[in-house]
N, C-alpha and C. Protein backbone atom coordinates (compact mmCIF):
# COMPACT_ATOMS: atom_id res chain seq x y z
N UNK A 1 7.16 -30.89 -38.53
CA UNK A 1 8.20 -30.31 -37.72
C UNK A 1 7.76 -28.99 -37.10
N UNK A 2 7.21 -28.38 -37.50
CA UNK A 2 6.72 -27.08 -37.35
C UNK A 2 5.80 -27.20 -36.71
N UNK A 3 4.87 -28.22 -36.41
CA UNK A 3 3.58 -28.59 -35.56
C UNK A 3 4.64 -28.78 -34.19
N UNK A 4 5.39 -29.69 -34.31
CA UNK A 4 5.92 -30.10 -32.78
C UNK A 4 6.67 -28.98 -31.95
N UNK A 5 7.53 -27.93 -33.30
CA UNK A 5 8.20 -26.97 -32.32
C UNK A 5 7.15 -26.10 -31.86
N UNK A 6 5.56 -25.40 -32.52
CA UNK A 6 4.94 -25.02 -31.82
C UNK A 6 4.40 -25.66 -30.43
N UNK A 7 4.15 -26.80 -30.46
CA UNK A 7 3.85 -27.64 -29.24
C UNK A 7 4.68 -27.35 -27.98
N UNK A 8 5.78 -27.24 -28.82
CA UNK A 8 7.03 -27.34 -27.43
C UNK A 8 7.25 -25.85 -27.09
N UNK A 9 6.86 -24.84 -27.86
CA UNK A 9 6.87 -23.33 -27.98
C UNK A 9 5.74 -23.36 -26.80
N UNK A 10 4.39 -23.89 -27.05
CA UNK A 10 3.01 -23.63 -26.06
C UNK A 10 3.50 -24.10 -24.62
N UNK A 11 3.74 -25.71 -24.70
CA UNK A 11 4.32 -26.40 -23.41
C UNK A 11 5.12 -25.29 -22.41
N UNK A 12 6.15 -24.90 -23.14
CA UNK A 12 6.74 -24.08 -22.37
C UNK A 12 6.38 -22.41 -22.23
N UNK A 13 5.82 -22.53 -23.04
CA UNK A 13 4.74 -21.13 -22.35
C UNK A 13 3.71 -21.50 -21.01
N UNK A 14 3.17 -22.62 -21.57
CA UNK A 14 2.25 -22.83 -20.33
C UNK A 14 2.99 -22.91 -19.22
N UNK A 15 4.35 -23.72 -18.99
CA UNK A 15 4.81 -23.90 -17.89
C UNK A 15 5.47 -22.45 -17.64
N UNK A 16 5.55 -21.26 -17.84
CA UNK A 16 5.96 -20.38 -17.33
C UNK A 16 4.31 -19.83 -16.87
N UNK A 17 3.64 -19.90 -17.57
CA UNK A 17 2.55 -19.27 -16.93
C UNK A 17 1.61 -19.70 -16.03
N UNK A 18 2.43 -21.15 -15.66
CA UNK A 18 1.59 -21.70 -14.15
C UNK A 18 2.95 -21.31 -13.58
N UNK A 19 3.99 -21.42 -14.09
CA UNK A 19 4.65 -21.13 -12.34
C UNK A 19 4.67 -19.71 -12.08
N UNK A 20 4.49 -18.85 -13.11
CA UNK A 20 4.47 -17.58 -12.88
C UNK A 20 3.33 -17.08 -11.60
N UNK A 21 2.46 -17.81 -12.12
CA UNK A 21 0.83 -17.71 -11.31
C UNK A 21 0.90 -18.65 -9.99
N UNK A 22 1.69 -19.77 -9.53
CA UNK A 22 2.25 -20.87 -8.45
C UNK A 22 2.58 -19.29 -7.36
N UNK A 23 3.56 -18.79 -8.00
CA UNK A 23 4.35 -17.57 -7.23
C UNK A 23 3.10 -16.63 -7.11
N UNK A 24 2.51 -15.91 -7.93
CA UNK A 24 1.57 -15.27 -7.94
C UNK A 24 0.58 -16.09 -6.33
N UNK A 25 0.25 -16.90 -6.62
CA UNK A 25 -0.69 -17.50 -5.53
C UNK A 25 -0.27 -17.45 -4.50
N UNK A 26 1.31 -18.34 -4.44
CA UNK A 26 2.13 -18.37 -2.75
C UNK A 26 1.78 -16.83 -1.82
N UNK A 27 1.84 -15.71 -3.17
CA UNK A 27 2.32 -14.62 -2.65
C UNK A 27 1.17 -13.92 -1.88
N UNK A 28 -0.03 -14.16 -2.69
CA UNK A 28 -1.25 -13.79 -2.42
C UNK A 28 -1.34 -14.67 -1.24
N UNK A 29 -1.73 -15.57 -1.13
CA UNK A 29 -2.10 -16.84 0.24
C UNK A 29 -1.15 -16.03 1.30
N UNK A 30 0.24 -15.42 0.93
CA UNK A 30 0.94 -15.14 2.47
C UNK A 30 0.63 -14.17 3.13
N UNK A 31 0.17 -13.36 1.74
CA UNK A 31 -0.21 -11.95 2.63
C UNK A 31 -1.85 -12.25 3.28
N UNK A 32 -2.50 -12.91 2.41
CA UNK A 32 -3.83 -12.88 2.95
C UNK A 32 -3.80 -13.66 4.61
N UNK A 33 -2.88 -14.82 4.37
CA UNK A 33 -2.98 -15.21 6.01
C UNK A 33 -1.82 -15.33 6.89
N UNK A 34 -0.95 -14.29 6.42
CA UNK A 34 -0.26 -13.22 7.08
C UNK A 34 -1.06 -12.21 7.74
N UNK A 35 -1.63 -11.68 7.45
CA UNK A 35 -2.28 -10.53 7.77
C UNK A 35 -3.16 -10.93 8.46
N UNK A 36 -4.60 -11.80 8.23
CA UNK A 36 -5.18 -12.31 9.29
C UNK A 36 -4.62 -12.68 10.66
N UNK A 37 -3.54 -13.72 10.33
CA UNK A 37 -2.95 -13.86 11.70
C UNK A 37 -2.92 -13.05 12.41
N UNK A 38 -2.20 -11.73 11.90
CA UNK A 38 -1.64 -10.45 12.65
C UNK A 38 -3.16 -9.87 12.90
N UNK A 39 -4.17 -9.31 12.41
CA UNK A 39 -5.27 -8.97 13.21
C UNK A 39 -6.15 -10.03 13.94
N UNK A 40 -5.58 -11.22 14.29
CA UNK A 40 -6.15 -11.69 15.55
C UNK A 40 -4.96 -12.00 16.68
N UNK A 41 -3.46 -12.06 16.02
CA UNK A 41 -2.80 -11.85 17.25
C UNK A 41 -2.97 -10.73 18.12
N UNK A 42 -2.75 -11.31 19.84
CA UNK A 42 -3.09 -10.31 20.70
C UNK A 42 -2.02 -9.00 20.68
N UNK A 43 -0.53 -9.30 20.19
CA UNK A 43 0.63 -8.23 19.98
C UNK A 43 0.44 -7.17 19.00
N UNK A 44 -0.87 -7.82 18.01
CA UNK A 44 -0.94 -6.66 17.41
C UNK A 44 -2.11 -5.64 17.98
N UNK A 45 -2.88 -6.21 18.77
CA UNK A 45 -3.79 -5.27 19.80
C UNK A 45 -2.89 -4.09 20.44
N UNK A 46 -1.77 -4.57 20.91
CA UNK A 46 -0.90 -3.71 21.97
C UNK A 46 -0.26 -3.05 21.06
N UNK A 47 0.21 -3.22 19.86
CA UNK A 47 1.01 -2.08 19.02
C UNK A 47 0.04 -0.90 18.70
N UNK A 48 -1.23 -1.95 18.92
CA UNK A 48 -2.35 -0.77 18.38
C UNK A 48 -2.40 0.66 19.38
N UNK A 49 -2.62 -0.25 21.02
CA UNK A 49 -2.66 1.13 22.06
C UNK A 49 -1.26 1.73 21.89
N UNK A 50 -0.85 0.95 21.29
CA UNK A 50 0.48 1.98 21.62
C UNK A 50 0.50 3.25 20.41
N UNK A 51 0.35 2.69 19.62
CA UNK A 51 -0.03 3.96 18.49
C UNK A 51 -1.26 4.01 18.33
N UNK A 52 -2.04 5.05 19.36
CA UNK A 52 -3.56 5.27 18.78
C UNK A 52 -3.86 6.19 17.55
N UNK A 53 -3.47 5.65 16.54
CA UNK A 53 -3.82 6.58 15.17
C UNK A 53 -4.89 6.27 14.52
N UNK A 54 -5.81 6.94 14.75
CA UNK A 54 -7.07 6.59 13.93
C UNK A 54 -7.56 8.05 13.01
N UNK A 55 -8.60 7.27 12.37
CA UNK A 55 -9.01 8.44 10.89
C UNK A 55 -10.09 9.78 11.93
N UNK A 56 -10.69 8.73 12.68
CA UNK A 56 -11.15 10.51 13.93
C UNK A 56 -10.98 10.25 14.81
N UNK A 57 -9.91 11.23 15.41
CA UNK A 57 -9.25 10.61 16.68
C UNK A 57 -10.33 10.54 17.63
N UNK A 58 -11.56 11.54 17.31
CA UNK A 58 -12.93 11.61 18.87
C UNK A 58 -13.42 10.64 18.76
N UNK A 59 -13.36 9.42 17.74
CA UNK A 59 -14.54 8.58 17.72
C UNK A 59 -13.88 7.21 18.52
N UNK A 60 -14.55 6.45 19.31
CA UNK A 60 -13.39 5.61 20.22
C UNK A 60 -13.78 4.05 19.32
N UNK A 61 -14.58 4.01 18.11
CA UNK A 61 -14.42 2.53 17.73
C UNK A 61 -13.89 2.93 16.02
N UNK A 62 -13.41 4.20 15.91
CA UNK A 62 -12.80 3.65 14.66
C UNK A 62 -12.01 3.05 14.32
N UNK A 63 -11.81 2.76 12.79
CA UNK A 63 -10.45 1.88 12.50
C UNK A 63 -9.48 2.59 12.58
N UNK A 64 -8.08 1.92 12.80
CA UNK A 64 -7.07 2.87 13.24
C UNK A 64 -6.32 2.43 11.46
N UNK A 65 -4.94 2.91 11.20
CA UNK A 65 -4.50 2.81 10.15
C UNK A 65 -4.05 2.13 10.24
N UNK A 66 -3.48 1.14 11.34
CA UNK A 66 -2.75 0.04 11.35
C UNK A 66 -3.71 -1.41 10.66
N UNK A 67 -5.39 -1.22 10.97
CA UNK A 67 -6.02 -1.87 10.60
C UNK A 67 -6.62 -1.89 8.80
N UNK A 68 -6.77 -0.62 9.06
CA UNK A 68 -6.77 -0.13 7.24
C UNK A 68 -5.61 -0.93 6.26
N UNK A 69 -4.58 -0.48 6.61
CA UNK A 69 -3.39 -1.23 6.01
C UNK A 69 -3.56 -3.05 6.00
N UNK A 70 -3.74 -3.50 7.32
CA UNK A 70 -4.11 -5.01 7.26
C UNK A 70 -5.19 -5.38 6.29
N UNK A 71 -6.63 -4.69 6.06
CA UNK A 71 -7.45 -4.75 5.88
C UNK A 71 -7.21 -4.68 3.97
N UNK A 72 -6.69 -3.62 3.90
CA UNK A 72 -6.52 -3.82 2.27
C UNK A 72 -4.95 -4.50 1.80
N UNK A 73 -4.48 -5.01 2.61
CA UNK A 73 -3.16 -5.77 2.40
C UNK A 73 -4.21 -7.72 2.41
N UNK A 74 -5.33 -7.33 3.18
CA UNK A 74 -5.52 -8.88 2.90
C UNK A 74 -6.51 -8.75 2.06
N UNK A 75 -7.46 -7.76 1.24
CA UNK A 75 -8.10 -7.57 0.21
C UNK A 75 -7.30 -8.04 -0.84
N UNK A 76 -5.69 -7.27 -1.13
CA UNK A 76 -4.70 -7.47 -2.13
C UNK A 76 -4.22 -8.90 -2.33
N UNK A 77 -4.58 -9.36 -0.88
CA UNK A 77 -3.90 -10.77 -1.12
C UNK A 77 -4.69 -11.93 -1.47
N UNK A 78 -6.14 -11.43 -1.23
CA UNK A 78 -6.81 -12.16 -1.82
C UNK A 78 -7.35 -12.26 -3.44
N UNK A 79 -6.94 -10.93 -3.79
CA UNK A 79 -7.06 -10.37 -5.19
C UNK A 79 -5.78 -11.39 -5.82
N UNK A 80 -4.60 -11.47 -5.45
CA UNK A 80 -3.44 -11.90 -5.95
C UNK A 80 -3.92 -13.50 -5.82
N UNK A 81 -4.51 -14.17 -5.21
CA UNK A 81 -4.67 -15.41 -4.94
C UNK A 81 -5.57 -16.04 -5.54
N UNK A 82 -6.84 -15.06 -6.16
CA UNK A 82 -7.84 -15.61 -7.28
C UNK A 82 -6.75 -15.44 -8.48
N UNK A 83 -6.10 -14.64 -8.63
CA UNK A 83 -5.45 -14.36 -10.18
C UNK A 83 -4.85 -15.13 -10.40
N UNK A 84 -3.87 -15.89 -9.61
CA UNK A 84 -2.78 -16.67 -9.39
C UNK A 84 -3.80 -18.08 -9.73
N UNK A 85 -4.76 -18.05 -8.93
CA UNK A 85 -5.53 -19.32 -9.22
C UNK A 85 -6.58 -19.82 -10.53
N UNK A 86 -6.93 -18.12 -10.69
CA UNK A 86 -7.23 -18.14 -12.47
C UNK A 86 -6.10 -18.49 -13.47
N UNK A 87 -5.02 -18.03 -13.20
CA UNK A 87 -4.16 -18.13 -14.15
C UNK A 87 -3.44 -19.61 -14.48
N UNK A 88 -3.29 -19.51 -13.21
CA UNK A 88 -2.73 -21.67 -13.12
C UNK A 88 -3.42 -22.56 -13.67
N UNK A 89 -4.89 -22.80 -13.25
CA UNK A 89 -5.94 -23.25 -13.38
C UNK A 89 -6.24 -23.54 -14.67
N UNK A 90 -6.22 -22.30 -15.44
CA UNK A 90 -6.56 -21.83 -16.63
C UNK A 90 -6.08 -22.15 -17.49
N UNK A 91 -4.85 -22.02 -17.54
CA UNK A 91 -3.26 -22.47 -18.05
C UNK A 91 -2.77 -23.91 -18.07
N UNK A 92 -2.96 -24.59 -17.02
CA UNK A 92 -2.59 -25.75 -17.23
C UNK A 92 -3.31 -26.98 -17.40
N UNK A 93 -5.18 -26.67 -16.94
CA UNK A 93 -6.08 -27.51 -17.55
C UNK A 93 -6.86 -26.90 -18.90
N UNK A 94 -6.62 -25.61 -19.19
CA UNK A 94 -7.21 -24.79 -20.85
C UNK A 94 -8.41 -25.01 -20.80
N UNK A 95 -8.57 -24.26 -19.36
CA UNK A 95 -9.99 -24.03 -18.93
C UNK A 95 -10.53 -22.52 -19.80
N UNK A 96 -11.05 -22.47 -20.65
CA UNK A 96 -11.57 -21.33 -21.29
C UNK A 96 -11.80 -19.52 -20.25
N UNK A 97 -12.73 -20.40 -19.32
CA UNK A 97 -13.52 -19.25 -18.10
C UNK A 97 -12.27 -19.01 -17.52
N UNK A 98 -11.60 -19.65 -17.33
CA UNK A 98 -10.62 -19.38 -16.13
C UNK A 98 -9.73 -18.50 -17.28
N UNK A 99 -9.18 -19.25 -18.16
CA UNK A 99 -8.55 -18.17 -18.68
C UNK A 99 -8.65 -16.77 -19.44
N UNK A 100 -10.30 -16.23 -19.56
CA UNK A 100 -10.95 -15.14 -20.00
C UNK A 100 -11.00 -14.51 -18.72
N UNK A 101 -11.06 -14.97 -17.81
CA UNK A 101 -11.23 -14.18 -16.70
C UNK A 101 -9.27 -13.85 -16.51
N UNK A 102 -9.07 -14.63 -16.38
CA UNK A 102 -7.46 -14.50 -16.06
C UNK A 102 -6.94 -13.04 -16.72
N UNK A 103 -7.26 -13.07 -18.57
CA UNK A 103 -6.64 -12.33 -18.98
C UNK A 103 -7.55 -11.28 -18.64
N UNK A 104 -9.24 -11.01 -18.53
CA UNK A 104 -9.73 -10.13 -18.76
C UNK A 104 -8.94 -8.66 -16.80
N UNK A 105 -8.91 -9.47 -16.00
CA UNK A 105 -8.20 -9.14 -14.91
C UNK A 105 -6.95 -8.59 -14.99
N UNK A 106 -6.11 -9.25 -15.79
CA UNK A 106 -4.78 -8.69 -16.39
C UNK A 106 -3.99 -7.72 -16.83
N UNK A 107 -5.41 -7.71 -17.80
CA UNK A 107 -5.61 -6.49 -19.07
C UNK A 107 -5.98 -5.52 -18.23
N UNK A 108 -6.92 -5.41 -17.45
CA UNK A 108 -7.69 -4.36 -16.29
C UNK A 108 -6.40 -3.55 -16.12
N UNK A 109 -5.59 -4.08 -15.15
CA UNK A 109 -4.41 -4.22 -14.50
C UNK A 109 -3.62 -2.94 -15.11
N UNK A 110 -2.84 -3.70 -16.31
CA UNK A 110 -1.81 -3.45 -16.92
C UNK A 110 -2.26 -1.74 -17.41
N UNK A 111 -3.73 -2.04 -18.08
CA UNK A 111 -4.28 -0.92 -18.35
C UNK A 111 -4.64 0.11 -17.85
N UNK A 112 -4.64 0.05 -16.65
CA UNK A 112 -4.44 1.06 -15.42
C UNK A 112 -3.39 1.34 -14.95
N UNK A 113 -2.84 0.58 -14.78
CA UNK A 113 -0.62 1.00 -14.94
C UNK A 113 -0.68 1.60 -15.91
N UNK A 114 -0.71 1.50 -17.31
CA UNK A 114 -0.13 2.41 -17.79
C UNK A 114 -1.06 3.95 -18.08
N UNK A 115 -2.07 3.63 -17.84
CA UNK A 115 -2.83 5.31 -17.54
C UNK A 115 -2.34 5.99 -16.85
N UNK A 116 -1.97 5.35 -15.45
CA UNK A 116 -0.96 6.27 -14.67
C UNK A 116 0.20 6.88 -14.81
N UNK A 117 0.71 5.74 -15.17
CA UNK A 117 2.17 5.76 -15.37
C UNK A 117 2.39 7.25 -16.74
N UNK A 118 1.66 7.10 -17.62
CA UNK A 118 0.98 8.05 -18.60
C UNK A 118 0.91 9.30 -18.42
N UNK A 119 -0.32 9.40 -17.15
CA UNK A 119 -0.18 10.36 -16.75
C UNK A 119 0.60 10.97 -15.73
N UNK A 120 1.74 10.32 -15.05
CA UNK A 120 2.52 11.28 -14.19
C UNK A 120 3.80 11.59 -15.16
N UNK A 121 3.93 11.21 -16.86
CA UNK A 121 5.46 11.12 -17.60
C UNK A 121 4.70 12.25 -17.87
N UNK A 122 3.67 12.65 -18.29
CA UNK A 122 3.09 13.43 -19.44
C UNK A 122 2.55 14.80 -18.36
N UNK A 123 1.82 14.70 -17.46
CA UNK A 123 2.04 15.68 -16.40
C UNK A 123 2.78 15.98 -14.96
N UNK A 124 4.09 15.59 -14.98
CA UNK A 124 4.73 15.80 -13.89
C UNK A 124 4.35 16.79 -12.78
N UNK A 125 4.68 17.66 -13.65
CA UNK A 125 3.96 19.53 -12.93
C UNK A 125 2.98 19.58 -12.59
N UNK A 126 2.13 18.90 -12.59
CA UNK A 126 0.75 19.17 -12.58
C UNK A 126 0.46 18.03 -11.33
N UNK A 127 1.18 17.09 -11.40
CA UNK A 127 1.04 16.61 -9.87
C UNK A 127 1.82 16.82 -8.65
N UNK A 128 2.84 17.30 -9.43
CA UNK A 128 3.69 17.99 -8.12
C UNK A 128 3.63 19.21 -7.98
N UNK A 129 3.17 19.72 -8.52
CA UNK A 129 2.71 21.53 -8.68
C UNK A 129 1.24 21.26 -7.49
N UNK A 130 0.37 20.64 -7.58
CA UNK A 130 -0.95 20.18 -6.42
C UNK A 130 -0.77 19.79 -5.54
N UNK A 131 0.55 18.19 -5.47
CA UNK A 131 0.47 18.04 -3.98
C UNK A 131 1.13 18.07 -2.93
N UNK A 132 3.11 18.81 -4.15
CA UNK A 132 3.85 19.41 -2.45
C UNK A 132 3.08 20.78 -1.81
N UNK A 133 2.79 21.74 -2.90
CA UNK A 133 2.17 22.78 -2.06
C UNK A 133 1.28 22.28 -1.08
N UNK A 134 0.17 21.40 -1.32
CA UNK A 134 -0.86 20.82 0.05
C UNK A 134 0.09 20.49 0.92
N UNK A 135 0.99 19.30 0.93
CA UNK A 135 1.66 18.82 1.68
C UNK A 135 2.17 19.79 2.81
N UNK A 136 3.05 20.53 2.29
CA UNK A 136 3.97 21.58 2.97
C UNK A 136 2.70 22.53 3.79
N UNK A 137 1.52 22.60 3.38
CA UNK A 137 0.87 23.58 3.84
C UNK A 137 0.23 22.33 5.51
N UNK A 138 0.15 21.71 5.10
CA UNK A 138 -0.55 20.86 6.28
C UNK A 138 0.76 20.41 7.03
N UNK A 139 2.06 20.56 6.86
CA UNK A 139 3.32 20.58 7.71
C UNK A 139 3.23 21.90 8.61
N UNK A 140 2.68 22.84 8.19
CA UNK A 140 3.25 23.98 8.55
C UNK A 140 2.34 24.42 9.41
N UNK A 141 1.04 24.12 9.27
CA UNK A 141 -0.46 24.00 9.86
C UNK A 141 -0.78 23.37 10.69
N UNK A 142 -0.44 22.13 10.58
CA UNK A 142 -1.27 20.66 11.15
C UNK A 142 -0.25 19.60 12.01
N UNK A 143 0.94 20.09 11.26
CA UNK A 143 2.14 18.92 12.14
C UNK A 143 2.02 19.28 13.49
N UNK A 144 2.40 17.78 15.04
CA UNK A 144 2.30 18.66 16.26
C UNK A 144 3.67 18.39 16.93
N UNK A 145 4.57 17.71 15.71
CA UNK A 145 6.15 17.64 16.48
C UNK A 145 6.27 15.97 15.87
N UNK A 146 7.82 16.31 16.88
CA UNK A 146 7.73 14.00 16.88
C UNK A 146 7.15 13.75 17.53
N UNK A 147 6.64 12.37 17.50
CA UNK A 147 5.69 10.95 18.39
C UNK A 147 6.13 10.97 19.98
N UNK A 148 7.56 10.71 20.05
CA UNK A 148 8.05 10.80 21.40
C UNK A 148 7.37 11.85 22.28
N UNK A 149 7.64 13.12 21.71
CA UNK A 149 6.71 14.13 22.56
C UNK A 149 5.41 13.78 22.62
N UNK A 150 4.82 13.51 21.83
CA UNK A 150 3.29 13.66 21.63
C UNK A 150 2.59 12.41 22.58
N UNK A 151 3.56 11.10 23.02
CA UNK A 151 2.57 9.86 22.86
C UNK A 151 1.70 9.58 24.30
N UNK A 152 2.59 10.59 25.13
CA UNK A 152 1.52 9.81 25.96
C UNK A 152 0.45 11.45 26.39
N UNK A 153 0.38 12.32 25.41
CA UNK A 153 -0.71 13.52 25.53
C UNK A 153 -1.99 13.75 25.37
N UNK A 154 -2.47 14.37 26.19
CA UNK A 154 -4.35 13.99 25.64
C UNK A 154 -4.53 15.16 25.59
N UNK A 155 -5.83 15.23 24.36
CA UNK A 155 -5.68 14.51 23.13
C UNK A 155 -5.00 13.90 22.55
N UNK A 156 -5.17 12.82 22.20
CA UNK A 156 -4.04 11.84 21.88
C UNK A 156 -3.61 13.00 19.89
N UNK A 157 -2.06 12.65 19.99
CA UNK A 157 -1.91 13.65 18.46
C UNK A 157 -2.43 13.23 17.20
N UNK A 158 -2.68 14.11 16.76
CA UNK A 158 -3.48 13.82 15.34
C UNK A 158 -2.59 12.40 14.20
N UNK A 159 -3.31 11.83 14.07
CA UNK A 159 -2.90 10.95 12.76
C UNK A 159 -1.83 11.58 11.80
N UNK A 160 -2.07 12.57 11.51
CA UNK A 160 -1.30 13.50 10.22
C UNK A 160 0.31 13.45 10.90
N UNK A 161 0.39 13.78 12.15
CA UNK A 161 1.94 13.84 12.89
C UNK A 161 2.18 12.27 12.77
N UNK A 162 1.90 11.92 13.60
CA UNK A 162 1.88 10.18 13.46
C UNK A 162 2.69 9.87 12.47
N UNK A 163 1.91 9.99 10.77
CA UNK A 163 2.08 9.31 9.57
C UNK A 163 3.27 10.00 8.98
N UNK A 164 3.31 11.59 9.54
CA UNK A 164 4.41 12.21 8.78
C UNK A 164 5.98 11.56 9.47
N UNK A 165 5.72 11.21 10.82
CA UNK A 165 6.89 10.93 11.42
C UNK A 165 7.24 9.76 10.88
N UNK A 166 6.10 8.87 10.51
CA UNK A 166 6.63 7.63 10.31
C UNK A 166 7.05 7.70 8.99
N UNK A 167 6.59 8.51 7.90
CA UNK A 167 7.29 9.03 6.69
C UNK A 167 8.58 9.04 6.74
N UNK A 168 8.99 9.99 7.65
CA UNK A 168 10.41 10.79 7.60
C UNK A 168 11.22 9.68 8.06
N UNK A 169 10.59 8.72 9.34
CA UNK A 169 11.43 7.62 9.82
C UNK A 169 12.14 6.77 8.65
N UNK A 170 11.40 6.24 7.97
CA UNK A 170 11.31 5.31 6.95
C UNK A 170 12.45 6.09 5.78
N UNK A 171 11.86 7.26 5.30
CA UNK A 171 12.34 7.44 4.09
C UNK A 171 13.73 8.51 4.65
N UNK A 172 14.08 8.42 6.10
CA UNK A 172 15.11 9.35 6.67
C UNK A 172 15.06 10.82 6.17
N UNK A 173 14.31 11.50 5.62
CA UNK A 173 14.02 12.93 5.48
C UNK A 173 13.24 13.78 6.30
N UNK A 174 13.54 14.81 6.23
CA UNK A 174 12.57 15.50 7.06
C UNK A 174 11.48 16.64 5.69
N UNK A 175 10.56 16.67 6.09
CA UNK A 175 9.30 17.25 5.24
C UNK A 175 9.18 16.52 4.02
N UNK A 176 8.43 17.88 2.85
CA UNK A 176 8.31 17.21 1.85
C UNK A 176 9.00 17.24 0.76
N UNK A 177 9.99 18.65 1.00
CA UNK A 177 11.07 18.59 0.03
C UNK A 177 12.47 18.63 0.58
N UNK A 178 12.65 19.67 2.42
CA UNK A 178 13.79 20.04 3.23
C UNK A 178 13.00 19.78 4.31
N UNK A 179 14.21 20.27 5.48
CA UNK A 179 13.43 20.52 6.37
C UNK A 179 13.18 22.45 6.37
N UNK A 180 13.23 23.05 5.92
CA UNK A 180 12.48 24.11 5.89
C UNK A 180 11.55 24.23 5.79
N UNK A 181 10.69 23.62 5.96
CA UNK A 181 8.82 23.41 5.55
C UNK A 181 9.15 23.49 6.98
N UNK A 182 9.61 23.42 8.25
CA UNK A 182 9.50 23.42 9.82
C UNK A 182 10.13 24.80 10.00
N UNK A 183 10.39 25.51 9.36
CA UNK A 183 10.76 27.12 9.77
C UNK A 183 9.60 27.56 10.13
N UNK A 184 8.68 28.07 8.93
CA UNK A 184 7.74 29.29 9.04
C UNK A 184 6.37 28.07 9.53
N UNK A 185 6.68 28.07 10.81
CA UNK A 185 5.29 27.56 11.08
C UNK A 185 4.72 28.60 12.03
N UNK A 186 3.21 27.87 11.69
CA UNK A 186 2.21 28.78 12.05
C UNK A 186 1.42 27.91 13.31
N UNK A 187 2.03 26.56 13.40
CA UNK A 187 1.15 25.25 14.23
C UNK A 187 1.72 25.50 15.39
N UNK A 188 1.62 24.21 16.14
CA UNK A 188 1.49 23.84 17.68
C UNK A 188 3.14 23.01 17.78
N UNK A 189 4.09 23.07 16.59
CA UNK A 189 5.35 22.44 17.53
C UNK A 189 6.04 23.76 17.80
N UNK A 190 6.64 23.55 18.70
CA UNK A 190 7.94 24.57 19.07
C UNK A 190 9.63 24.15 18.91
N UNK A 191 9.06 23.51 18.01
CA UNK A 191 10.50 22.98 17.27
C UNK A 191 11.50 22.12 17.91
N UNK A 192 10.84 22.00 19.44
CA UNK A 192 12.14 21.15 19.99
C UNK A 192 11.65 19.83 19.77
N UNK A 193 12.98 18.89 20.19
CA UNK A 193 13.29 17.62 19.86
C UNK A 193 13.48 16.48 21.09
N UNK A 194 12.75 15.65 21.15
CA UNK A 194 13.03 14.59 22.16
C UNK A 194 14.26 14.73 22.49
């Protein structure tokens, strides 16, 4: 009796841990050719001129961030799509390799989540004590306004305005803690507003 309820204990472990990894895969496969699609559709060429944000704005073949983002969004998705395929694989034929690799990937994982996670419970201050002061200092320095003003100006505006606007868009705030980080500036906006 005790042999069969373990059986039926494993069975249904395994079947959570292929469909867990089924999802795992779908998810990986969408982004990976999700994302491809989108860097060979031609619409995403034109979103590109339209936001020329790149890592040096003088250099005319770098990658811009729109591509960076594609680029490690289909790295991720291909990462999610071996795991998903180790894990299924592994799991439901008790393929040894597949499943040492499965967990040894896992474990990686988890174990790096919680280092982090670790270290931002255990030093809060110490990361927010380092990187609103930077932050606020490169607002106050480096910001060159909103996008609207800036987009059709040459020099085209720095990346840093770009990303902060699209920050504030997204997360509806302005700076990094108020908008008083836009008082005492020392930069190139003059505070007005589209």
């Amino acid at each position: 009796m005790a042999n069969g309820e373990m059986s039926c204990i494993m069975k249904n472990a395994r079947f959570i841990i292929v469909l867990f990894n089924i999802v795992l895969f779908l998810i990986g496969a969408a982004l990976l050719l999700g994302w491809i699609y989108l860097m060979i559709d031609p619409r995403f060429r034109q979103i590109k001129n339209i936001l020329p944000i790149s890592i040096n704005s003088n250099v005319e073949n770098s990658l811009s961030y729109l591509e960076l983002m594609a680029i490690s969004t289909i790295i991720l998705g291909f990462l999610l799509l071996i795991i998903g395929c180790f894990g299924c694989c592994g799991a439901k034929k008790q393929v040894k390799l597949f499943l040492t690799s499965y967990a040894i990937i896992v474990g990686v994982m988890i174990l790096f989540e919680v280092t982090i996670t670790i270290y931002f419970v255990i030093f809060p201050d110490k990361f927010e004590g380092q990187l609103v002061p930077k932050l606020q200092r490169l607002i106050q320095n480096i910001y060159e306004g909103p996008y609207p003003l800036l987009k059709n100006r040459i020099p085209e505006p720095s990346s840093f305005s770009v990303a902060w606007d699209l920050v504030m868009y997204n997360l509806q705030c302005c700076g990094v803690k108020n908008k008083t980080e836009f008082l005492n500036r020392n930069g190139k906006w003059d505070r007005t507003n589209p």
